[in-house]
Protein backbone atom coordinates (compact mmCIF):
# COMPACT_ATOMS: atom_id res chain seq x y z
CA UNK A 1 79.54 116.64 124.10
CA UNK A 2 79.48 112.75 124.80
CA UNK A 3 82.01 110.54 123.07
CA UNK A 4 79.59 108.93 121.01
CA UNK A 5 77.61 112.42 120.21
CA UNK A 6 81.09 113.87 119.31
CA UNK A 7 82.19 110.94 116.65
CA UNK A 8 78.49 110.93 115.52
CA UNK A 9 79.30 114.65 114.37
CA UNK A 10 82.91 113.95 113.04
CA UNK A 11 81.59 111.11 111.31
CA UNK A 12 78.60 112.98 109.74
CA UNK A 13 80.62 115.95 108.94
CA UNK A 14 83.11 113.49 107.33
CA UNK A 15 80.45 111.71 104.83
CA UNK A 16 78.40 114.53 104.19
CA UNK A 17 81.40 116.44 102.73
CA UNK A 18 81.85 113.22 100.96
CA UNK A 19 78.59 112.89 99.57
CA UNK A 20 78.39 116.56 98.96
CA UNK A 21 81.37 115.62 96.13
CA UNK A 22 79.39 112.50 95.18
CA UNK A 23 76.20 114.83 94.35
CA UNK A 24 77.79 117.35 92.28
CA UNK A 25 79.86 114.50 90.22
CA UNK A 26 76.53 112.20 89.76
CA UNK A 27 74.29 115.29 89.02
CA UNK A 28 77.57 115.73 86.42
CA UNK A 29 77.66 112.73 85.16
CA UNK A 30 73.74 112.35 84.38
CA UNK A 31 73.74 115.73 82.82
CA UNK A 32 76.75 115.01 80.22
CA UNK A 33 76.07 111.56 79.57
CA UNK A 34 72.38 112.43 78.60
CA UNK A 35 73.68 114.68 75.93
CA UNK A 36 75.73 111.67 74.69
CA UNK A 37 73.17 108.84 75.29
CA UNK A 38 69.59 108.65 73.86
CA UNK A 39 66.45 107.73 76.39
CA UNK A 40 66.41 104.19 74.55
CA UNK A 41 70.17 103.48 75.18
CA UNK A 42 69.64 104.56 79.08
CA UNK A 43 66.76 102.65 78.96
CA UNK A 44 67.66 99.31 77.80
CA UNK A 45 70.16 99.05 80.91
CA UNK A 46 67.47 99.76 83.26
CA UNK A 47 65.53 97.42 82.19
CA UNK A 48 68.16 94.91 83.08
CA UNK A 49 69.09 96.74 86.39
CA UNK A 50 65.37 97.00 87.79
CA UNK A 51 66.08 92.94 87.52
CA UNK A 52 69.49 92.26 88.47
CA UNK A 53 69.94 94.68 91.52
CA UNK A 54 67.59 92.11 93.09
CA UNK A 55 70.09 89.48 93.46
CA UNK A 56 72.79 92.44 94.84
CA UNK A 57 70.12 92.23 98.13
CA UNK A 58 70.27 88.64 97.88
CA UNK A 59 74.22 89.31 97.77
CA UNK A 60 73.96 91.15 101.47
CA UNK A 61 71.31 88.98 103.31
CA UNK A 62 71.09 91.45 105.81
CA UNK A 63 74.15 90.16 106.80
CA UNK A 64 76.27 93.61 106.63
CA UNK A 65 73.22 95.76 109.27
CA UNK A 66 73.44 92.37 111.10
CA UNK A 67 77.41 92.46 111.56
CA UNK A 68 76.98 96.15 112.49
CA UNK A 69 74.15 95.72 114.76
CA UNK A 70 75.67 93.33 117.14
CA UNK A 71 77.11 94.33 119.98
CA UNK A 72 80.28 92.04 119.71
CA UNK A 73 81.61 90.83 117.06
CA UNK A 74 84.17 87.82 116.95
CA UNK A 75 86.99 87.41 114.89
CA UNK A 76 85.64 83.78 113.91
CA UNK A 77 82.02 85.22 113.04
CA UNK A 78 83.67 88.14 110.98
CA UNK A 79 85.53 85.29 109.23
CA UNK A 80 81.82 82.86 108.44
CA UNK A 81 80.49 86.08 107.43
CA UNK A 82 82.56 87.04 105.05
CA UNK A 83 82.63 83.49 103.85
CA UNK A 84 78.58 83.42 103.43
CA UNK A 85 78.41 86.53 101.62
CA UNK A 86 80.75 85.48 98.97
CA UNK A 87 79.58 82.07 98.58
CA UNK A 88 76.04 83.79 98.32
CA UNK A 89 77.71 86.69 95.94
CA UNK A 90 78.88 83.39 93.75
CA UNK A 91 75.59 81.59 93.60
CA UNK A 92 74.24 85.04 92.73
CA UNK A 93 76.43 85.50 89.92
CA UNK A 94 75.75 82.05 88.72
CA UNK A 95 71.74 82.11 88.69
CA UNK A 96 71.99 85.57 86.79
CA UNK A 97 73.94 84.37 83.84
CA UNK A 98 71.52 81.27 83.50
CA UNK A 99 68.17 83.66 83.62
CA UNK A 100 69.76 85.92 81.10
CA UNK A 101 68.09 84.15 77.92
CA UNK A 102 64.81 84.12 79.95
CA UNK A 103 65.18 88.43 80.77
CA UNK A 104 65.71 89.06 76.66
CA UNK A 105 62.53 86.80 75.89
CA UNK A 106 60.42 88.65 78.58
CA UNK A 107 61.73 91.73 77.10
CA UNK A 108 61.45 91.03 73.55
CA UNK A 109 64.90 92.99 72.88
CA UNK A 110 68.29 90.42 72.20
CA UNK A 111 70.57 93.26 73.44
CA UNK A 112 69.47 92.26 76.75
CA UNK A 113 71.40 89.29 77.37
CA UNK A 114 75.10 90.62 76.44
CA UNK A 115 74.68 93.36 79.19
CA UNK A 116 73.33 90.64 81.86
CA UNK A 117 76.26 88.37 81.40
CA UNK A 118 78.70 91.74 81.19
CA UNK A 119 77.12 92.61 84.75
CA UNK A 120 76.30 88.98 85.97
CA UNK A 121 80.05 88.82 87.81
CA UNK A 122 80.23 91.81 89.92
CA UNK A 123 78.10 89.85 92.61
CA UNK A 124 81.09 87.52 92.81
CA UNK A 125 82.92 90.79 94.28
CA UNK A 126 80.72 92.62 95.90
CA UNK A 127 79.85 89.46 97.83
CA UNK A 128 83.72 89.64 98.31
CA UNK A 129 83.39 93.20 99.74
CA UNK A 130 80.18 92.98 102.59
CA UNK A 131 82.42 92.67 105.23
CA UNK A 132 84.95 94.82 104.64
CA UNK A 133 82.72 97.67 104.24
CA UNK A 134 80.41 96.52 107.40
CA UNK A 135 84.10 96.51 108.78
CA UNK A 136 84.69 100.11 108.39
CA UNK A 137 81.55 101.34 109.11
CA UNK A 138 80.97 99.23 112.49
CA UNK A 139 84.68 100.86 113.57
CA UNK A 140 83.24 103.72 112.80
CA UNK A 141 86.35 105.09 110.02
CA UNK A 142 83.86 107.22 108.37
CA UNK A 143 86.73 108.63 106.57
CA UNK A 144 88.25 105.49 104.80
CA UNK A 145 84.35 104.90 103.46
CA UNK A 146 83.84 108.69 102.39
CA UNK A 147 87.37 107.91 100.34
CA UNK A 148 86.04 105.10 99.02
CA UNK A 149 82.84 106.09 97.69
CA UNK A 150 84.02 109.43 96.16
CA UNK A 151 87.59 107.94 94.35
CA UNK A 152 85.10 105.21 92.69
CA UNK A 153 82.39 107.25 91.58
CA UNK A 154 85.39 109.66 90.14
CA UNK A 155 86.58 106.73 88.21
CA UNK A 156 83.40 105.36 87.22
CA UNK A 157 82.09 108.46 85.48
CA UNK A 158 85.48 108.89 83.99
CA UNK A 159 85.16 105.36 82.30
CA UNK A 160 81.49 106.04 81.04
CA UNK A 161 82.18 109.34 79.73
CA UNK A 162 84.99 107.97 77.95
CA UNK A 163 83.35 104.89 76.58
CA UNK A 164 80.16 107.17 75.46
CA UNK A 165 82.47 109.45 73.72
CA UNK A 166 84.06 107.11 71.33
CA UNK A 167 80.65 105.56 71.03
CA UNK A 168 79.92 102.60 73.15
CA UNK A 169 76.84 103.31 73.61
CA UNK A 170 74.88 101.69 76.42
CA UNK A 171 77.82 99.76 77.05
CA UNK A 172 79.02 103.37 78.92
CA UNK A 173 76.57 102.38 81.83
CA UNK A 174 77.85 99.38 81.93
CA UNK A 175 81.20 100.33 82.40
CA UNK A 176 80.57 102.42 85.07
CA UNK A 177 78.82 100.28 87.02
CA UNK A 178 81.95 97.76 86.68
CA UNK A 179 84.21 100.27 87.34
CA UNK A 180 82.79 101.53 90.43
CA UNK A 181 82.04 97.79 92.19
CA UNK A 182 85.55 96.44 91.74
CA UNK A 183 87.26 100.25 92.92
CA UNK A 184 84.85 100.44 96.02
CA UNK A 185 85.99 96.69 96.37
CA UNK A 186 89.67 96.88 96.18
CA UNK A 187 89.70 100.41 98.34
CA UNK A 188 88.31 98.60 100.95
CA UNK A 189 90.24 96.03 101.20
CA UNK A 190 93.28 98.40 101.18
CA UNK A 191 91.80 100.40 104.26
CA UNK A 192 90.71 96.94 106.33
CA UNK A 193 93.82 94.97 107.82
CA UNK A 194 91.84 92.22 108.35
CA UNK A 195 91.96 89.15 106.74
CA UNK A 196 89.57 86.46 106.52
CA UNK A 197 91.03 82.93 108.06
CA UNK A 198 89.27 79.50 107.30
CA UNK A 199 85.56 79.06 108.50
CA UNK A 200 84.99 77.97 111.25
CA UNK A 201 82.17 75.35 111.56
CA UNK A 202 82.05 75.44 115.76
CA UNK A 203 80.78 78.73 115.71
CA UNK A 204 77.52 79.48 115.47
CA UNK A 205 76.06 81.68 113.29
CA UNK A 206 72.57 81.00 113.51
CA UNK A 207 71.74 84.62 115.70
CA UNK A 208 73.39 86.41 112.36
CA UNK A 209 71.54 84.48 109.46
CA UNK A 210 68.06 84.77 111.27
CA UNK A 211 68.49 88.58 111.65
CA UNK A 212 69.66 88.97 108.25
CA UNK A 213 67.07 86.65 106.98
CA UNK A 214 64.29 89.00 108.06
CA UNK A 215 66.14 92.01 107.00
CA UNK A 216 66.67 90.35 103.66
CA UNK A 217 62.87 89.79 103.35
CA UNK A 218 62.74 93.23 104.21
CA UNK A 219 64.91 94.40 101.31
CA UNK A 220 63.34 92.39 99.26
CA UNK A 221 60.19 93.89 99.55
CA UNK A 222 61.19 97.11 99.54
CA UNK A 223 62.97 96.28 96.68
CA UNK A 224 59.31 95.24 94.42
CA UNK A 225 57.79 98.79 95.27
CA UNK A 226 61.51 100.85 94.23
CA UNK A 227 62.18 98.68 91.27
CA UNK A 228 58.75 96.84 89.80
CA UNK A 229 57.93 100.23 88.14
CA UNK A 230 60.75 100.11 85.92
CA UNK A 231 60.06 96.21 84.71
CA UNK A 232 56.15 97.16 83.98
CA UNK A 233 57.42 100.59 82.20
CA UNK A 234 59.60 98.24 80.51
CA UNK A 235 57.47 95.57 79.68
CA UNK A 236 54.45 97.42 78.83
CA UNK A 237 55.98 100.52 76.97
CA UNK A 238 58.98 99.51 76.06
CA UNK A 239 62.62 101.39 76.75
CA UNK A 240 62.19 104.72 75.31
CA UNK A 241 59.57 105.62 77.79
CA UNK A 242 61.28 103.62 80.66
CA UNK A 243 64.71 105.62 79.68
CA UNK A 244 62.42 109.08 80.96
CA UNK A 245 61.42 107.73 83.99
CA UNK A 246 64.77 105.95 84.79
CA UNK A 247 66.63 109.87 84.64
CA UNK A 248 63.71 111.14 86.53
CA UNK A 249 64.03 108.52 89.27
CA UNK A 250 67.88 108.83 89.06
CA UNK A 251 67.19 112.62 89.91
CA UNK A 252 65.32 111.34 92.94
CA UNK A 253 67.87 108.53 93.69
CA UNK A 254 71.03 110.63 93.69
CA UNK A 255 69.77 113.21 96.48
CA UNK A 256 67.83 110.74 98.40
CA UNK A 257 71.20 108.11 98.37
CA UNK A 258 73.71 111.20 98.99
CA UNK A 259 71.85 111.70 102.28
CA UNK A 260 69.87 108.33 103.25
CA UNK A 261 73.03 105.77 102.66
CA UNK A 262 75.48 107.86 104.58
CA UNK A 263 73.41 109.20 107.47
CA UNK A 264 71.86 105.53 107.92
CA UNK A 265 75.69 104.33 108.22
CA UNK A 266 76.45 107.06 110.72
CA UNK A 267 73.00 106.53 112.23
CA UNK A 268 72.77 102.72 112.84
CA UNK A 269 76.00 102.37 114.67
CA UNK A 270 75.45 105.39 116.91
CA UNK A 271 71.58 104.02 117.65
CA UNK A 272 72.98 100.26 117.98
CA UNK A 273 75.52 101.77 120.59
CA UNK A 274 72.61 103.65 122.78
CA UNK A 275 69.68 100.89 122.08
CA UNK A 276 69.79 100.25 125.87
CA UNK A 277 69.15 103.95 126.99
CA UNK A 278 65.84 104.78 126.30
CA UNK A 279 66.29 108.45 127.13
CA UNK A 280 69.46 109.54 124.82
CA UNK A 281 68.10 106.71 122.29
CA UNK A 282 64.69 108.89 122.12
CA UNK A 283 66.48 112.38 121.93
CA UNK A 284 69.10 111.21 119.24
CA UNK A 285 66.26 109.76 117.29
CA UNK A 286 64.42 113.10 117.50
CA UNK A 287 67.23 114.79 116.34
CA UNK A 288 68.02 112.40 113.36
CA UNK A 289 64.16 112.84 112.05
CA UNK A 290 64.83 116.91 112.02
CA UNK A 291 67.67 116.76 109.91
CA UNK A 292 65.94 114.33 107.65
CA UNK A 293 63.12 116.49 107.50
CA UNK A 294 65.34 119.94 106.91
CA UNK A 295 67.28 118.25 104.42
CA UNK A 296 66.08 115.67 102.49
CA UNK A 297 62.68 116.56 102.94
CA UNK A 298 63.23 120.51 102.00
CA UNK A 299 65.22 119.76 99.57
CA UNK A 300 63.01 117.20 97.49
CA UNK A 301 59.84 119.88 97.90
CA UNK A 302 62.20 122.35 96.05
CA UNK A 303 63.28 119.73 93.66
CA UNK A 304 59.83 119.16 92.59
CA UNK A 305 59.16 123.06 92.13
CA UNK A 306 62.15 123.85 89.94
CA UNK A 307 61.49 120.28 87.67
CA UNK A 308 61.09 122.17 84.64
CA UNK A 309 64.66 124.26 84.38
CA UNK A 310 66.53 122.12 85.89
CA UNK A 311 65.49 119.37 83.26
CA UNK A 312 65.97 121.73 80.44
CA UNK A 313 69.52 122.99 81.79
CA UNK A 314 70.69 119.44 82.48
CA UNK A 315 69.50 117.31 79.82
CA UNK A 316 68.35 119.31 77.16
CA UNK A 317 65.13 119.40 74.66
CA UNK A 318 65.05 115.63 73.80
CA UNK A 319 64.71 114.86 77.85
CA UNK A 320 61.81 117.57 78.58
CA UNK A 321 59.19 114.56 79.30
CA UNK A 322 61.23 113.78 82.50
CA UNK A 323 60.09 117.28 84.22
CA UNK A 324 56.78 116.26 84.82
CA UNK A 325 57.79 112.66 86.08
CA UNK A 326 60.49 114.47 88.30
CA UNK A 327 57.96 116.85 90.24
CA UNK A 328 55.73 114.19 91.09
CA UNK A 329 58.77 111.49 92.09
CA UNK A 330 60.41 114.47 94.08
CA UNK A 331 57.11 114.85 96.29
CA UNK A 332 57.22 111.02 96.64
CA UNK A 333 60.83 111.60 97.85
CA UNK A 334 59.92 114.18 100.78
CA UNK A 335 58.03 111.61 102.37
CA UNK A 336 60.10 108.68 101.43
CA UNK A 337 63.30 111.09 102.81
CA UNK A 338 61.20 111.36 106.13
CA UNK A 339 60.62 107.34 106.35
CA UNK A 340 64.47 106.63 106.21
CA UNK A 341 64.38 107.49 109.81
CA UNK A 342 61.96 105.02 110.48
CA UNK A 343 64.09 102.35 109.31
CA UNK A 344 67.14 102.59 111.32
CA UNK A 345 64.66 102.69 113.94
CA UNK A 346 63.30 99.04 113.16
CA UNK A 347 66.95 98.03 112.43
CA UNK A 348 69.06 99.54 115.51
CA UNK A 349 66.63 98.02 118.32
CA UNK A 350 67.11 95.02 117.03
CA UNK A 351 63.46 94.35 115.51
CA UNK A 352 64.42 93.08 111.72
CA UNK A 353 61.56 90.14 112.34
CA UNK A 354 58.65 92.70 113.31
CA UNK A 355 59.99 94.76 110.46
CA UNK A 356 59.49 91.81 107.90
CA UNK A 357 55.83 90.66 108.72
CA UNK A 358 54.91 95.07 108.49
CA UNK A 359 56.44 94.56 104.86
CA UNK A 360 55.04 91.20 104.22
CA UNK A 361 51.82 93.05 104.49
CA UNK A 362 52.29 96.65 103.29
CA UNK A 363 54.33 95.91 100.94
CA UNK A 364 52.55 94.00 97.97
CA UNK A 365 49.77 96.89 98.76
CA UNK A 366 52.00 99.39 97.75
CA UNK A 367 52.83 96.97 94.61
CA UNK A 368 49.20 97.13 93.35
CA UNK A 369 48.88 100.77 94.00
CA UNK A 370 51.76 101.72 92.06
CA UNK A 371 51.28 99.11 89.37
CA UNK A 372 47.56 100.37 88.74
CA UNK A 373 48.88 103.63 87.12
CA UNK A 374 50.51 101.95 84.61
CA UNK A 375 47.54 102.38 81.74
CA UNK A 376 48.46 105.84 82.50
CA UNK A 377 52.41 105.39 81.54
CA UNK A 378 54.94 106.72 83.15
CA UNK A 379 53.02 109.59 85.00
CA UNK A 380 50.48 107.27 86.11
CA UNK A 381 53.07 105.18 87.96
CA UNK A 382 54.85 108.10 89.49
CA UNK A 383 51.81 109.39 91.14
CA UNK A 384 51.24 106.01 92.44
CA UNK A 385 54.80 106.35 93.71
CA UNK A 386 53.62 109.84 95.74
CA UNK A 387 50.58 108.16 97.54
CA UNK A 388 52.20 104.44 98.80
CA UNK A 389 55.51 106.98 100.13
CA UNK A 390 52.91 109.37 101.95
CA UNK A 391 50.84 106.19 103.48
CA UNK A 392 54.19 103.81 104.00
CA UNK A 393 55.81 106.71 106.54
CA UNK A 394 52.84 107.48 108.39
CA UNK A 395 51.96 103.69 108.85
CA UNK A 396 55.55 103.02 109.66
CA UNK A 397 56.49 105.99 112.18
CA UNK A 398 52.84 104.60 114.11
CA UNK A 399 54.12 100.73 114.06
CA UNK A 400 57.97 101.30 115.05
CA UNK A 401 57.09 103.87 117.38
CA UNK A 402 54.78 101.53 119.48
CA UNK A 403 57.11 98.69 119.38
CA UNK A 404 59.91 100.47 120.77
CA UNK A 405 58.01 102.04 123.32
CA UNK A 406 57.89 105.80 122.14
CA UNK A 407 55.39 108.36 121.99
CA UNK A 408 55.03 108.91 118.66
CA UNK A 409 53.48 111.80 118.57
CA UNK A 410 55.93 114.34 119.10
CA UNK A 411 57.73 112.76 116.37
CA UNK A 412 54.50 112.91 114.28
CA UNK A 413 53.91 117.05 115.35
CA UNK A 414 57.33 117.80 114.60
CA UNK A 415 57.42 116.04 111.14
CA UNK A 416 53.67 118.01 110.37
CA UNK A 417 54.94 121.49 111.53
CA UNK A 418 58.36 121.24 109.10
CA UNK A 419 56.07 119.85 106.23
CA UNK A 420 53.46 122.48 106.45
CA UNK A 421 55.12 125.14 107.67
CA UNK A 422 58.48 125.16 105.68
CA UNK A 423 58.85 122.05 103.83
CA UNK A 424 55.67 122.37 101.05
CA UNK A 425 55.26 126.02 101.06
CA UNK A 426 58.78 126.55 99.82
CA UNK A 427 58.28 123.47 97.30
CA UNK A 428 55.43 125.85 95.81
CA UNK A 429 57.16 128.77 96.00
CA UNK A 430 59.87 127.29 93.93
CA UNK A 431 57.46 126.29 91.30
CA UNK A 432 55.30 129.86 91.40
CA UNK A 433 59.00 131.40 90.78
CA UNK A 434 59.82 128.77 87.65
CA UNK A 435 56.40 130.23 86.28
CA UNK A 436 57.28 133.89 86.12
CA UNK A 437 59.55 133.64 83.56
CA UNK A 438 60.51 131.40 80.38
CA UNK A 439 64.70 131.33 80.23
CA UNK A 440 65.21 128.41 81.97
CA UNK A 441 68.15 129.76 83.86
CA UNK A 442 66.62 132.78 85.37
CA UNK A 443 63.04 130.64 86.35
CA UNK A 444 65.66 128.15 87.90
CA UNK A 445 67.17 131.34 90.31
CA UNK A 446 63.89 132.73 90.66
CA UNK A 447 62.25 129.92 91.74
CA UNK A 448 65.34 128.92 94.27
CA UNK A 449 65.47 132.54 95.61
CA UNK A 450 61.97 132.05 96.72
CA UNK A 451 62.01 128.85 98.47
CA UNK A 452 65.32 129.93 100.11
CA UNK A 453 63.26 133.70 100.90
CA UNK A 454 60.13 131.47 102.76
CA UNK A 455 62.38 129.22 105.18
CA UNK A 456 64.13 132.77 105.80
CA UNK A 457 60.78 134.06 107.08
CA UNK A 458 59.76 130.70 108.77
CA UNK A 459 62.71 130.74 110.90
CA UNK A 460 62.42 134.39 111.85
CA UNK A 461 58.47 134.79 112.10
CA UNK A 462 57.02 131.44 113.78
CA UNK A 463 58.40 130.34 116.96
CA UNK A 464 57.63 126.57 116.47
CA UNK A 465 60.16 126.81 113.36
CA UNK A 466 62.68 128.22 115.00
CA UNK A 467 62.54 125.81 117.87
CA UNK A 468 62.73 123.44 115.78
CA UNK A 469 65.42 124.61 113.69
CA UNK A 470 67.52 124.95 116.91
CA UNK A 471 69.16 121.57 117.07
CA UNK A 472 69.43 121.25 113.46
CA UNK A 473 71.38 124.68 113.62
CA UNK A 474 73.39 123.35 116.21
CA UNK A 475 74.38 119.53 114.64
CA UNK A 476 75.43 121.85 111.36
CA UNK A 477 77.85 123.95 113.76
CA UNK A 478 78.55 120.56 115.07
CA UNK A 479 79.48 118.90 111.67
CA UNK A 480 81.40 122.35 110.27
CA UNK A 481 83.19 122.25 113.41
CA UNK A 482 84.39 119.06 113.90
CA UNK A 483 85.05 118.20 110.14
């Protein structure tokens, strides 16, 4: 195996171990704090969250994928960088403390401006901690990030569950949240020996601000369809609905970030690294988009089937109106799983501008469509969430594909045999096992047994599975391996 195939491994093994920990101690944390929080409570943060976490974009400007992305990096540039991002981080914090009057009249709920100045700061430091983590990640210490993200999220749930506990209330989320930025923060700095110096206004950054400029109009966009939901939930129906469909989203987010975020940071630098070479670039890409599809996208068709226990084991009676929301969101998620690869396409060759204009005009589409099932609450929305993810990946695999001179149809045929063939089948089978029996416990391990029983028989009966399967099989062995 090739140097960089062989770190690619060690570093995915690495993370997904990591995020393997990360997933049970979210899934954890939603489950207990649900029992301690009510829907309004978990709503009234998201409501200020689907807001704020626009400036934390802002906060990046692209400028962490561009610092990774490049093929050299200066010690001088590394130093501007990390000077930009705070000094954006700062402005960030400021402008979000002075609209926080503004957010509680749009709302119509006072308790809204406390919790945007409590969480108005944290850009200051996360600003502070861009280039530390871009840092890691372009050296490639998978290890020192997989430490980082697991040690904060272990703190940060500690902190909520103690604040709910004694009865903070809402004020437990925020905790968390505070706790986790300034950890991740702090660890990193710890793991980087690097130092920022003085900038340095004879070097230009220019090349770095223009490719982060068009990622950050990326991110913003992408950031309207995964977050405008929320503010119109919010806004039309108030938090008690918006606190359902905030833990059935959160259900989506926490499988979809557990994979997406840490293969895209093992992904990117490995792509950036073999952008030249069309040949290994195609072939790792091809990989990448089977183990997307085998795991995220397998695993959010099951999610959708087995809604309705897992709901009722996790949260309890008073949460039961987030199983329907969850089905439909985890469908959304197979295909939105399944797009991820498409990004660090656009991103690793480099085409962050092209990538920009495709969301300057897909993106407020998707807007409409998802805001148009809002008469129909939270359900309505959700389903609007299903049909922009199918269109957005199809439209985006097509686009990327022809830009970067690929044949995008093999990519396409393999991506239609796992979903038809494996991927949706087993999703159904899940659900037809959920609806043989009432105890939510033994629907939840009939359900699984049957969705684990079809991609048993997929593998062994149809060839084009198995082939399939083959170098997924074989990056697992890989990743057990080498971790």
């Amino acid at each position: 195996m090739s140097t960089i195939s062989g770190t690619a491994a060690r570093g995915a093994g690495v993370t997904f171990a990591a995020q393997g920990a990360r997933f049970v101690l979210q899934i954890g944390s939603l489950a207990v704090l649900s029992r301690l929080l009510t829907p309004s409570e978990v709503g009234i943060v998201a409501m200020v969250t689907a807001v704020l976490n626009v400036a934390e974009i802002v906060r990046d400007f692209g400028l962490s994928s561009a610092a990774i992305q490049a093929p050299r990096l200066s010690a001088a540039e590394r130093t501007n960088l990390f000077w930009i991002n705070l000094g954006i981080g700062t402005a960030c914090s400021v402008v979000a403390a002075a609209c926080a009057p503004l957010l509680g009249a749009v709302y119509g709920d006072p308790r809204i401006v406390p919790i945007v100045l409590a969480l108005a700061w944290l850009f200051v430091v996360s600003g502070a901690n861009t280039q530390y983590r871009a840092d890691l990640s372009r050296s490639l210490r998978f290890s020192a990030l997989a430490l980082t993200d697991v040690a904060a999220q272990v703190l940060g749930i500690a902190v909520a569950i103690v604040c709910a506990v004694s009865g903070a209330g809402y004020w437990s989320i925020v905790a968390q949240q505070a706790t986790f930025v300034v950890t991740t923060c702090l660890m990193n700095v710890a793991q980087v020996r690097w130092r920022p110096g003085r900038p340095r206004r004879d070097v230009p950054m220019r090349h770095f601000t223009r490719f982060g400029a068009n990622l950050l109009g990326t991110n913003l966009l992408g950031y309207a369809v995964n977050n405008l939901d929320n503010v119109g939930i919010g806004a039309v129906w108030g938090s008690g609905p918006l606190g359902l469909y905030s833990r059935a989203y959160q259900l989506l987010q926490v499988p979809l970030q557990q994979v997406n975020a840490p293969l895209g940071r093992v992904v990117l630098p490995i792509l950036s690294k073999v952008q030249d070479d069309p040949v290994r670039y195609e072939r790792y890409f091809r990989r990448f988009q089977l183990v997307i599809c085998y795991s995220l996208g397998l695993g959010f068709a099951v999610l959708a089937g087995l809604s309705q226990p897992i709901v009722a084991i996790l949260f309890g009676p008073s949460w039961q109106g987030v199983a329907p929301l969850l089905g439909v969101l985890a469908l959304s998620g197979v295909f939105k799983g399944i797009d991820s690869a498409n990004y660090q396409m656009w991103v690793s060759r480099g085409f962050a501008s092209q990538l920009f204009k495709f969301y300057l005009v897909s993106r407020p589409i998707m807007v409409v469509m998802i805001l148009a099932g809002l008469p129909w609450g939270p359900l309505g929305v959700a389903v609007g969430q299903l049909v922009v993810a199918v269109l957005h990946w199809a439209v985006s695999l097509r686009i990327v594909c022809r830009l970067a001179d690929i044949d995008a149809r093999p990519l396409f045929a393999q991506s239609a045999r796992a979903l038809l063939l494996v991927i949706l089948p087993a999703g159904l089978l899940a659900w037809v096992g959920t609806s043989l029996l009432s105890d939510p416990v033994a629907s939840l391990a009939t359900g699984t047994a049957m969705s684990v029983a079809w991609v048993a028989v997929a593998a062994l009966v149809l060839p084009w599975v198995r082939r399939d399967l083959e170098p997924v099989v074989a990056t697992s062995r890989s990743l057990a391996a080498r971790r």
